[in-house]
PDB file of N, CA and C in Angstrom:
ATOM      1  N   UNK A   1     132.659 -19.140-174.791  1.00  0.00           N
ATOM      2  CA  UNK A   1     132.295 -19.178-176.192  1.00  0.00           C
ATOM      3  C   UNK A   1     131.080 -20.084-176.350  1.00  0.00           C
ATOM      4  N   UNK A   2     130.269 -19.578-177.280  1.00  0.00           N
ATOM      5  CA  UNK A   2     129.085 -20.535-177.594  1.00  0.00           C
ATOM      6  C   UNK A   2     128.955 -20.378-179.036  1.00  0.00           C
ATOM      7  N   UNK A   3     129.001 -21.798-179.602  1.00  0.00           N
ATOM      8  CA  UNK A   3     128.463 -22.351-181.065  1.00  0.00           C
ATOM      9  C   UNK A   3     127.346 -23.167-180.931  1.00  0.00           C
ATOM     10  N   UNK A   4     126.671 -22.607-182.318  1.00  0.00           N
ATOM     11  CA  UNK A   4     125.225 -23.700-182.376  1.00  0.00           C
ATOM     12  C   UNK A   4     125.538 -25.320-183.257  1.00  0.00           C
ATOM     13  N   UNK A   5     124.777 -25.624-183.356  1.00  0.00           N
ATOM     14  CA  UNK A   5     125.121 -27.171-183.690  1.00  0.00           C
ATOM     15  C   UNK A   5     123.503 -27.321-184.669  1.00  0.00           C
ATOM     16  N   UNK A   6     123.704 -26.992-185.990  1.00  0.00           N
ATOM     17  CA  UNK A   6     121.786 -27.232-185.838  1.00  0.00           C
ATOM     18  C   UNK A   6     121.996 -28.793-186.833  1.00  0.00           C
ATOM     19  N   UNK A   7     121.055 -29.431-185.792  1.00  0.00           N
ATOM     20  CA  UNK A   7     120.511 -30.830-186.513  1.00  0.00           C
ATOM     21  C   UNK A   7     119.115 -30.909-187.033  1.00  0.00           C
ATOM     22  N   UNK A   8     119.050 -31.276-188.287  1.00  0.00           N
ATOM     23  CA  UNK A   8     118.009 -31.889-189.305  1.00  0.00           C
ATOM     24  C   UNK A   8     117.653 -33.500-189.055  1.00  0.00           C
ATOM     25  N   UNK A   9     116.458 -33.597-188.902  1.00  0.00           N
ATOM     26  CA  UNK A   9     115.547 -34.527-188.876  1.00  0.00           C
ATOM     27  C   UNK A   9     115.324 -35.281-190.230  1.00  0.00           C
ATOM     28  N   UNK A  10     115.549 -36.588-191.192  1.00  0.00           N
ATOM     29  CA  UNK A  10     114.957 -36.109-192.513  1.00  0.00           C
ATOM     30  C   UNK A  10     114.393 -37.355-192.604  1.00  0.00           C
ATOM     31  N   UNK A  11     113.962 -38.400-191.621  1.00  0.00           N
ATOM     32  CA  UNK A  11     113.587 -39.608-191.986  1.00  0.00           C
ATOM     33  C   UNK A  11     111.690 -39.336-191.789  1.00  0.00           C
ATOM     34  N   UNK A  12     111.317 -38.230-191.540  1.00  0.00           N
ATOM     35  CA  UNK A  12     109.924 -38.281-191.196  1.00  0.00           C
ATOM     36  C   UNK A  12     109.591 -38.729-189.566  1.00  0.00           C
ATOM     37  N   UNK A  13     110.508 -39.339-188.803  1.00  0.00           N
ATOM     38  CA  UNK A  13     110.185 -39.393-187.354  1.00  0.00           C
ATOM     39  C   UNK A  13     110.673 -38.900-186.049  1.00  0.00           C
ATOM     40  N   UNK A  14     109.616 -38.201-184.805  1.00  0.00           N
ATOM     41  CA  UNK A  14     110.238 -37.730-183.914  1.00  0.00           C
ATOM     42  C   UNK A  14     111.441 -38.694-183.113  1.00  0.00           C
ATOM     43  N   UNK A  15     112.374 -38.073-183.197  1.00  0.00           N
ATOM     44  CA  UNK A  15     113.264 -38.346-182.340  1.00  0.00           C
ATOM     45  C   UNK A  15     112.737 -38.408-180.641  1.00  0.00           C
ATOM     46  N   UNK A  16     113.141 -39.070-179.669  1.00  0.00           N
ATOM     47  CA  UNK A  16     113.957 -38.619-178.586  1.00  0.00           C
ATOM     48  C   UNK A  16     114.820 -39.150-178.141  1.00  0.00           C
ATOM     49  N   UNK A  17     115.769 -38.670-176.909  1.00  0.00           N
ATOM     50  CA  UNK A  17     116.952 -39.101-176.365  1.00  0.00           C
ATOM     51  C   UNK A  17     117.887 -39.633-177.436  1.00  0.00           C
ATOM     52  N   UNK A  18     118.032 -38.905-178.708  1.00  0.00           N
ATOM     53  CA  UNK A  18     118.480 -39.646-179.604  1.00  0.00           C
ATOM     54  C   UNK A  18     120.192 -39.093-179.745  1.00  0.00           C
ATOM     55  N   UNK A  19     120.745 -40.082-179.614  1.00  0.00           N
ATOM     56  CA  UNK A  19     121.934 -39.515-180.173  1.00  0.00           C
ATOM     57  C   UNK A  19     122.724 -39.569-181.255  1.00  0.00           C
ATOM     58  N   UNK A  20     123.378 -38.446-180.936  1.00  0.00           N
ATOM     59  CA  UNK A  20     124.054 -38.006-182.206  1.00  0.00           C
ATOM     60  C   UNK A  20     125.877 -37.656-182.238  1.00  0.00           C
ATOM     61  N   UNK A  21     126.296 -37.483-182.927  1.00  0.00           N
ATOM     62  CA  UNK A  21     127.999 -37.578-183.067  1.00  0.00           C
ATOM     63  C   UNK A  21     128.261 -36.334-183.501  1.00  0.00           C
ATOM     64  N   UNK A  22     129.154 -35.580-182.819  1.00  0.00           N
ATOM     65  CA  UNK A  22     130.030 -34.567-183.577  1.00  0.00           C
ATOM     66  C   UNK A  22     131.347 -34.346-183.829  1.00  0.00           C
ATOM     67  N   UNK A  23     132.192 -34.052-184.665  1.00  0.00           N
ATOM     68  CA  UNK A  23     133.390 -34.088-184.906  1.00  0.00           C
ATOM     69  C   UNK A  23     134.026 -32.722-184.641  1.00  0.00           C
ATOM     70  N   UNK A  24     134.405 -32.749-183.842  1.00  0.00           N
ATOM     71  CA  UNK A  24     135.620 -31.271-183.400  1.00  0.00           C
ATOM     72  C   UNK A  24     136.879 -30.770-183.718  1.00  0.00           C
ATOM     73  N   UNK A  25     137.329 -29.969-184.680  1.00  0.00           N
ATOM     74  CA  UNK A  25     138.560 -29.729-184.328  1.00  0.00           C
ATOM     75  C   UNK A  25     139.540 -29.164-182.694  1.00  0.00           C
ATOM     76  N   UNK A  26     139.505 -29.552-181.824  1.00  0.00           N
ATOM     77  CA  UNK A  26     139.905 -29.693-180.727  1.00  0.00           C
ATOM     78  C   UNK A  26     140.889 -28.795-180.491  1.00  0.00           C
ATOM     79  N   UNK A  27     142.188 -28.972-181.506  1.00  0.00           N
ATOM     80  CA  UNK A  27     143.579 -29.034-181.380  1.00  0.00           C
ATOM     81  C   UNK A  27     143.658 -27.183-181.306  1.00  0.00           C
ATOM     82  N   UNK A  28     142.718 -27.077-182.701  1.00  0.00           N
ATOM     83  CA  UNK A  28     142.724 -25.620-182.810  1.00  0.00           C
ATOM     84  C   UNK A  28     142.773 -24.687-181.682  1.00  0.00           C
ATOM     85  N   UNK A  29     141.195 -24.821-181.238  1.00  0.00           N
ATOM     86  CA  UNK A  29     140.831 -24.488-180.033  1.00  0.00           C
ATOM     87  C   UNK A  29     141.993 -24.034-178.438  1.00  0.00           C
ATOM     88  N   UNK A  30     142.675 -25.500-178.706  1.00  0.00           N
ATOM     89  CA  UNK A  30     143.494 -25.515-177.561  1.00  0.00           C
ATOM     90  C   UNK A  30     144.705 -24.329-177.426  1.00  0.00           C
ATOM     91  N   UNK A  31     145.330 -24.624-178.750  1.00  0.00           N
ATOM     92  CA  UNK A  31     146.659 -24.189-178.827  1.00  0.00           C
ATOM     93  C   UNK A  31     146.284 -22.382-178.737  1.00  0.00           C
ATOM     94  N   UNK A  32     145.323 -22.193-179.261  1.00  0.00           N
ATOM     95  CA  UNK A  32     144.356 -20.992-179.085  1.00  0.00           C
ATOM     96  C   UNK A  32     144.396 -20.164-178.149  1.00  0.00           C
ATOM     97  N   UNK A  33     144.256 -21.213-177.332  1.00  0.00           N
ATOM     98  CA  UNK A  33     144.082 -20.913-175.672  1.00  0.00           C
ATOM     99  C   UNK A  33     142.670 -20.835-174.887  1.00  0.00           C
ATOM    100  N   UNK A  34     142.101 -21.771-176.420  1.00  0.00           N
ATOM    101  CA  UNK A  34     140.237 -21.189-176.121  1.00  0.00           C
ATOM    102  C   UNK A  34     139.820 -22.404-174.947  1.00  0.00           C
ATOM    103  N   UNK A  35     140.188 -23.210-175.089  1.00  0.00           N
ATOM    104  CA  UNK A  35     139.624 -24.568-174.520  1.00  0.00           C
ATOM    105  C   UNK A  35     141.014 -25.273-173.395  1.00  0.00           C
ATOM    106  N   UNK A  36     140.019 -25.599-172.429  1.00  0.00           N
ATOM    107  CA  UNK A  36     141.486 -26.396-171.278  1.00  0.00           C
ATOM    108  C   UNK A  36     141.529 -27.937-172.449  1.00  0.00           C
ATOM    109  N   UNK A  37     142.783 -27.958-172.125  1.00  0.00           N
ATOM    110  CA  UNK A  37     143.680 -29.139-172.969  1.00  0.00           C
ATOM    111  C   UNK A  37     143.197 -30.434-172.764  1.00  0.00           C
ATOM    112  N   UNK A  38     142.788 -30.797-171.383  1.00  0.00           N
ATOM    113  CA  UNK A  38     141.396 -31.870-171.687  1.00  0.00           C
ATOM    114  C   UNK A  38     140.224 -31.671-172.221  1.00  0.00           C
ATOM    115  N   UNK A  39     139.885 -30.572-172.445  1.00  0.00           N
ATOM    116  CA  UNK A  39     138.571 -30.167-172.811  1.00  0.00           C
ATOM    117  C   UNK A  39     137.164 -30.590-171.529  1.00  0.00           C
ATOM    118  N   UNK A  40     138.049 -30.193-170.325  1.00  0.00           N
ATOM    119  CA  UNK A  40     136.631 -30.077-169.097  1.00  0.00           C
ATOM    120  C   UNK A  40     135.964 -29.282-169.188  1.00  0.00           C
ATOM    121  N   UNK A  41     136.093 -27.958-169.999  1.00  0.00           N
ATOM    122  CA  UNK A  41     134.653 -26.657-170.100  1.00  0.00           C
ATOM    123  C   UNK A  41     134.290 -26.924-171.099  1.00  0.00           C
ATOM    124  N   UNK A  42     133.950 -28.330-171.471  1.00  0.00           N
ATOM    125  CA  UNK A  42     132.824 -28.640-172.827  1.00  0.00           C
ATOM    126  C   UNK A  42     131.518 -28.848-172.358  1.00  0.00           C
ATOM    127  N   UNK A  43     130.492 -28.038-172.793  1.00  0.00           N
ATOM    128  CA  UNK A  43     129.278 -28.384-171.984  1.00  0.00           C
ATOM    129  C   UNK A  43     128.461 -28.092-173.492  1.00  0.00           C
ATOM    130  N   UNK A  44     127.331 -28.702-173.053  1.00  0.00           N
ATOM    131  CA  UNK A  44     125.999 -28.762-174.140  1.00  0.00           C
ATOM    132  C   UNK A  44     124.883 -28.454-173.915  1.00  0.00           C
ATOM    133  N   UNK A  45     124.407 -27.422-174.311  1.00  0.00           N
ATOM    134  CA  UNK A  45     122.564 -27.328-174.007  1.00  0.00           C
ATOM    135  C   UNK A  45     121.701 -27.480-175.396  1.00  0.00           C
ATOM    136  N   UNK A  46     120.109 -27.443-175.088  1.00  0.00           N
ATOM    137  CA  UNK A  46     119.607 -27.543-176.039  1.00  0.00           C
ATOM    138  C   UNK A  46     118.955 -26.201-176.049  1.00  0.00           C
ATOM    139  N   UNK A  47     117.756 -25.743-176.756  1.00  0.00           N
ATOM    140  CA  UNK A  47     117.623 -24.055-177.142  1.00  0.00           C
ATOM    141  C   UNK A  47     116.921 -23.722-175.881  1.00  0.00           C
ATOM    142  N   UNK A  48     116.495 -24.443-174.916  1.00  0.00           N
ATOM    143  CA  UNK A  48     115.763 -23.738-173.760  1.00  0.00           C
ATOM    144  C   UNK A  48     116.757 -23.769-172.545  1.00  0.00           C
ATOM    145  N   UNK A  49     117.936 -24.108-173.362  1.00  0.00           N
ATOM    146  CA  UNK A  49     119.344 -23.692-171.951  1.00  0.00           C
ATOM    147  C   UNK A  49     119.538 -25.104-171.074  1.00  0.00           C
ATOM    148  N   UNK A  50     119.015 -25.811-171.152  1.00  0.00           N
ATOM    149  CA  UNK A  50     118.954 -27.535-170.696  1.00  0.00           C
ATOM    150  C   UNK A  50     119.929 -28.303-170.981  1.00  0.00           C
ATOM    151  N   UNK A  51     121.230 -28.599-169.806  1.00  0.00           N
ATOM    152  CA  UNK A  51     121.870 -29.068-170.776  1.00  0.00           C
ATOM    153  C   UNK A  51     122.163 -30.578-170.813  1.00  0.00           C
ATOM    154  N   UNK A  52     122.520 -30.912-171.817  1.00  0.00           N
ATOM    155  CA  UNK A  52     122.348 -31.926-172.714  1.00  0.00           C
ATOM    156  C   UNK A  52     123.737 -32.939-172.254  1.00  0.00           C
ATOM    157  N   UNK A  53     123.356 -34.308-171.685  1.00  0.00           N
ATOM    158  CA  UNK A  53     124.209 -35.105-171.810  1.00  0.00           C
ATOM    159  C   UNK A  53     125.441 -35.331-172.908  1.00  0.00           C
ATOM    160  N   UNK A  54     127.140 -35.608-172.716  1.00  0.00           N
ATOM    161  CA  UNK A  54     127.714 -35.594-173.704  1.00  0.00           C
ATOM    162  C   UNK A  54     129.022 -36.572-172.954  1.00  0.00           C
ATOM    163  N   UNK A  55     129.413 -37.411-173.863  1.00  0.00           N
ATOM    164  CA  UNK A  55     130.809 -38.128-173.750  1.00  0.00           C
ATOM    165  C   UNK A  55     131.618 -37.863-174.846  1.00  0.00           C
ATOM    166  N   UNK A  56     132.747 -38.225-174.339  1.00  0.00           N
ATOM    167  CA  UNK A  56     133.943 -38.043-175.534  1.00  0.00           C
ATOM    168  C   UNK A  56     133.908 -39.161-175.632  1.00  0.00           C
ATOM    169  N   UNK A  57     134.198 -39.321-177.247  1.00  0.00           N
ATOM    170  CA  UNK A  57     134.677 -41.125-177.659  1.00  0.00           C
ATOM    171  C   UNK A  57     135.865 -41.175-178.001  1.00  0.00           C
ATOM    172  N   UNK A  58     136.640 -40.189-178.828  1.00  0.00           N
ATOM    173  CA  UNK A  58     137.979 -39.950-179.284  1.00  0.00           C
ATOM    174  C   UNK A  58     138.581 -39.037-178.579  1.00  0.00           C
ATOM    175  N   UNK A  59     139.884 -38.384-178.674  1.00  0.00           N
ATOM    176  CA  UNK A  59     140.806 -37.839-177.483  1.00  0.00           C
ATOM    177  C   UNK A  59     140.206 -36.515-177.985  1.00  0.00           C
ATOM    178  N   UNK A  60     141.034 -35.068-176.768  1.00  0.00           N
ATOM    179  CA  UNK A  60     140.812 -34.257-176.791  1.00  0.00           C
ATOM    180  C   UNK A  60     142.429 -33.453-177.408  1.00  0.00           C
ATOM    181  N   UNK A  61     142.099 -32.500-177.748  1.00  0.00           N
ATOM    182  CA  UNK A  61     143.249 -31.877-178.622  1.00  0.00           C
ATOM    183  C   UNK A  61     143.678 -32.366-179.512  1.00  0.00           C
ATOM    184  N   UNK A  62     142.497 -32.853-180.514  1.00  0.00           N
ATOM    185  CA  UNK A  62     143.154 -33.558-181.831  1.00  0.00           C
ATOM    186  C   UNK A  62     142.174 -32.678-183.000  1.00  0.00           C
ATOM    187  N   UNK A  63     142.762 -32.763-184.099  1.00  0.00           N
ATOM    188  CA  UNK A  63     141.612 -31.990-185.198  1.00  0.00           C
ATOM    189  C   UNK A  63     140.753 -32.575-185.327  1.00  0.00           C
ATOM    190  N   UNK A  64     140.628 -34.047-184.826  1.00  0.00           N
ATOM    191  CA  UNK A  64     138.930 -35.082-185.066  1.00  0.00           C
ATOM    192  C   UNK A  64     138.399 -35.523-183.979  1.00  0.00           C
ATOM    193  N   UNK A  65     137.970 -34.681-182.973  1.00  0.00           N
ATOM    194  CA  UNK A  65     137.669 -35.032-181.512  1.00  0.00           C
ATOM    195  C   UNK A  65     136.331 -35.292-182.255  1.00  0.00           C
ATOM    196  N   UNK A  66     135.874 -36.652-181.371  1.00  0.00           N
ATOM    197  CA  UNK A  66     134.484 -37.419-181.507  1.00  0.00           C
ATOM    198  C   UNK A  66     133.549 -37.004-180.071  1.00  0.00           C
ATOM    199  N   UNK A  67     132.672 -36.589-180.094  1.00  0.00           N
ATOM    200  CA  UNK A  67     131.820 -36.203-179.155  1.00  0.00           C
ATOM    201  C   UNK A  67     130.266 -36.751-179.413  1.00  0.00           C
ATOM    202  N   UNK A  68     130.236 -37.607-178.689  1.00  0.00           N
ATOM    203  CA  UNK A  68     128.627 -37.881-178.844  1.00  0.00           C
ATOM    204  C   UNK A  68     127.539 -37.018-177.873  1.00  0.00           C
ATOM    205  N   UNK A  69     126.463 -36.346-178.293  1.00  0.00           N
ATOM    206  CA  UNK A  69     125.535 -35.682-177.544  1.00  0.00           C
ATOM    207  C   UNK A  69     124.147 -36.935-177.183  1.00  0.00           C
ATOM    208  N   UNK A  70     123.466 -36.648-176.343  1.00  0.00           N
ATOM    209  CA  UNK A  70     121.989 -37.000-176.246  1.00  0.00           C
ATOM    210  C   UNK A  70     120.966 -36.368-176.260  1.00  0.00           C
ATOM    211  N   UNK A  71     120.405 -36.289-177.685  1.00  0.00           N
ATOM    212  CA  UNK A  71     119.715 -34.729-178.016  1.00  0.00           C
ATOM    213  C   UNK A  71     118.374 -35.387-177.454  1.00  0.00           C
ATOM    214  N   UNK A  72     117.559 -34.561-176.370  1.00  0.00           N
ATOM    215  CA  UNK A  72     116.295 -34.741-176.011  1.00  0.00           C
ATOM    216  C   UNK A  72     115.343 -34.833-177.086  1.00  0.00           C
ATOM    217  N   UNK A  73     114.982 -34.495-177.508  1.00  0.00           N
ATOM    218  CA  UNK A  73     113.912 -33.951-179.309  1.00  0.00           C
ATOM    219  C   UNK A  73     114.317 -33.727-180.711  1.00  0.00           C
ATOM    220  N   UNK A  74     113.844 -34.158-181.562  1.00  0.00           N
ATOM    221  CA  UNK A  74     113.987 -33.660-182.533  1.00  0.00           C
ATOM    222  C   UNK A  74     112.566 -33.621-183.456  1.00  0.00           C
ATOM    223  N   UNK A  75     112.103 -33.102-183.732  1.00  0.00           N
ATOM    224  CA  UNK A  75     110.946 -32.870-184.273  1.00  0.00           C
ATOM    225  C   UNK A  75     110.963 -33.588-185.423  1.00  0.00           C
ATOM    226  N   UNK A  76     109.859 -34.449-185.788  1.00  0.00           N
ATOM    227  CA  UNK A  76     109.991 -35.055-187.173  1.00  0.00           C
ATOM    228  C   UNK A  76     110.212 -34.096-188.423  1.00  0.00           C
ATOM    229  N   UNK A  77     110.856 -34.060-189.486  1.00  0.00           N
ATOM    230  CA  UNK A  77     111.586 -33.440-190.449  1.00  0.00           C
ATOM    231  C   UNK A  77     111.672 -32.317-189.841  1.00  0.00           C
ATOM    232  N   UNK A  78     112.276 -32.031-188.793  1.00  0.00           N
ATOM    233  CA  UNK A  78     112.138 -30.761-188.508  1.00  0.00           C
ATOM    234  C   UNK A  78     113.533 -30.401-187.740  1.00  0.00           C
ATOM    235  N   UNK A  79     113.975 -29.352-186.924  1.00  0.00           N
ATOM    236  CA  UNK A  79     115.704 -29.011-186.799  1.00  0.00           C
ATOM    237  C   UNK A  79     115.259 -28.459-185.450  1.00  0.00           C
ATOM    238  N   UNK A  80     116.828 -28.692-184.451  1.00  0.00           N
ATOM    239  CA  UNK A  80     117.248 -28.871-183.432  1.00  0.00           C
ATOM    240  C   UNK A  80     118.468 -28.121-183.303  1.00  0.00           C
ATOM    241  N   UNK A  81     118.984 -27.151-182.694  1.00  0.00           N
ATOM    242  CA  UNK A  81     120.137 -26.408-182.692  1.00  0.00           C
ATOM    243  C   UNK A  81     120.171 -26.548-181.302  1.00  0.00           C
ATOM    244  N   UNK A  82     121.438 -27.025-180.729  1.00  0.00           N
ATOM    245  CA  UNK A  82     122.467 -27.407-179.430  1.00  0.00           C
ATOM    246  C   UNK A  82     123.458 -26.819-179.647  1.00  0.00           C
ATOM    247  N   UNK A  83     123.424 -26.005-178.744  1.00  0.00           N
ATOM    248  CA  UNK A  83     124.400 -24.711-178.754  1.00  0.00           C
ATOM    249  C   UNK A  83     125.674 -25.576-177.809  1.00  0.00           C
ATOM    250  N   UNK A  84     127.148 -25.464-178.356  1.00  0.00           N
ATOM    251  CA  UNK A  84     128.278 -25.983-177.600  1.00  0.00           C
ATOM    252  C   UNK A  84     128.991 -24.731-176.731  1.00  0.00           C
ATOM    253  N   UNK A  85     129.259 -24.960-175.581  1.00  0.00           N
ATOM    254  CA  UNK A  85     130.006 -24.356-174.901  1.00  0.00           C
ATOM    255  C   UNK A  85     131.150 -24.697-174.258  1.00  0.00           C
ATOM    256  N   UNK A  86     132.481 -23.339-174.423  1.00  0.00           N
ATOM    257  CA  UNK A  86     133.686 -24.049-173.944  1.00  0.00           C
ATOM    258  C   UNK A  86     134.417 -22.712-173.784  1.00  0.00           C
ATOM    259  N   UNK A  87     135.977 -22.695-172.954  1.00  0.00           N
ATOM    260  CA  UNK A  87     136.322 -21.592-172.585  1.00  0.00           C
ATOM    261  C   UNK A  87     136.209 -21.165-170.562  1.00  0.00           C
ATOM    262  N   UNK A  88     135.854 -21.714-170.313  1.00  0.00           N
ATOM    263  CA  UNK A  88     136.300 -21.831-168.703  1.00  0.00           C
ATOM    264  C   UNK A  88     136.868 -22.249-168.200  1.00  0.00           C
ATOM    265  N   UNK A  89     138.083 -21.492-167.810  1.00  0.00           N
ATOM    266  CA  UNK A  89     139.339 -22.130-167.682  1.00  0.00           C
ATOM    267  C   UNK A  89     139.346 -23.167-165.857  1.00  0.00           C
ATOM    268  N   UNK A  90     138.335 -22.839-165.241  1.00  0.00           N
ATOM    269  CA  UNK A  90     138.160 -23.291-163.992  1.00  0.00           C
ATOM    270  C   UNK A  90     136.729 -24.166-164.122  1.00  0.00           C
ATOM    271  N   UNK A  91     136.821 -24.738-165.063  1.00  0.00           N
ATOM    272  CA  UNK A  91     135.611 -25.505-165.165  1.00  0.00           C
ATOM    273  C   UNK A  91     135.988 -27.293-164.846  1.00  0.00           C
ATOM    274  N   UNK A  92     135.316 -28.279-164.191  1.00  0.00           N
ATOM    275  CA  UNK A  92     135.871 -29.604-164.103  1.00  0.00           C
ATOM    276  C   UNK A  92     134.621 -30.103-165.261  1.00  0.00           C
ATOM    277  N   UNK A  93     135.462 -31.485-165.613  1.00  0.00           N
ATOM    278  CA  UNK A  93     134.530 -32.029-166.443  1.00  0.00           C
ATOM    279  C   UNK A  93     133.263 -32.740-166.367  1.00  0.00           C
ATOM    280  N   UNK A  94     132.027 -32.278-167.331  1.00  0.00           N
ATOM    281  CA  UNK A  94     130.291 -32.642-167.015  1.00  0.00           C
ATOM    282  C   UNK A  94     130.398 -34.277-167.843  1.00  0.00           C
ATOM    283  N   UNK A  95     131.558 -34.610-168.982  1.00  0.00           N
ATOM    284  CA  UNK A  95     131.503 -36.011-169.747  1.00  0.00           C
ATOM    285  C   UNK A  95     131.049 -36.865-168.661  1.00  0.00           C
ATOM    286  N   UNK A  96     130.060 -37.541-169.624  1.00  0.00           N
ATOM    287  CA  UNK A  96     130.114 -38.955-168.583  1.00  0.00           C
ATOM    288  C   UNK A  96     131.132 -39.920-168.643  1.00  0.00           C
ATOM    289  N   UNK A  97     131.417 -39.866-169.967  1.00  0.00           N
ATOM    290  CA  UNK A  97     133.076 -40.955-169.913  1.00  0.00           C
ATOM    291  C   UNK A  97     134.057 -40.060-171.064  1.00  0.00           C
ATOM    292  N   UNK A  98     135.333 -40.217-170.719  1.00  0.00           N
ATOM    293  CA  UNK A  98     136.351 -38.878-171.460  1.00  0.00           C
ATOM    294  C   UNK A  98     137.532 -40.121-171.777  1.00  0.00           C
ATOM    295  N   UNK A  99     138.195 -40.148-172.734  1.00  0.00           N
ATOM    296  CA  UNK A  99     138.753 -40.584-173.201  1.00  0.00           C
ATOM    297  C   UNK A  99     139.880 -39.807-174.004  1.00  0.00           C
ATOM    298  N   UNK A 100     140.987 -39.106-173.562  1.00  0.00           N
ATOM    299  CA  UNK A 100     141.818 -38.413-173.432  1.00  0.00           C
ATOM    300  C   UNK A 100     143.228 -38.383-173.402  1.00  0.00           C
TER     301      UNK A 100
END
């Protein structure tokens, strides 16, 4: 499965390596059967398929999973879509730190 993520710029300055926070419903996902129950096939790219550093800060399989990304660019006032990927059931985890 792949979802986009689009982020807005609105302070007037380019970003880089900047990060950013997303909130997941997790739980959904799981019980679903979409996502492994740690959530190891969570991966992140940015629009040229690059993918994008990501840690968990809050647990996995909860309706408020905290995920921080490290978005390479963001164009001053301008938007960034990081497409999320998940759904491989034989996938190990890319987090740099998971908290679970």
């Amino acid at each position: 499965m792949r979802v986009p993520i689009k982020m807005e710029e609105k302070s007037g300055n380019a970003l880089t390596d900047y990060q950013v926070s997303v909130n997941i419903d997790t739980v959904s996902l799981v019980s679903a059967g979409k996502m492994q129950t740690n959530g190891a096939d969570i991966r992140f790219t940015d629009s040229a398929s690059n993918e994008v550093p990501y840690w968990i800060e809050s647990g996995i399989n909860s309706e408020n999973t905290t995920i921080w990304m490290k978005v390479p660019q963001i164009q001053a006032s301008g938007t960034e879509t990081i497409y999320m990927y998940y759904g491989n059931p034989t996938a190990s985890s890319a987090s740099a730190v998971s908290y679970t």
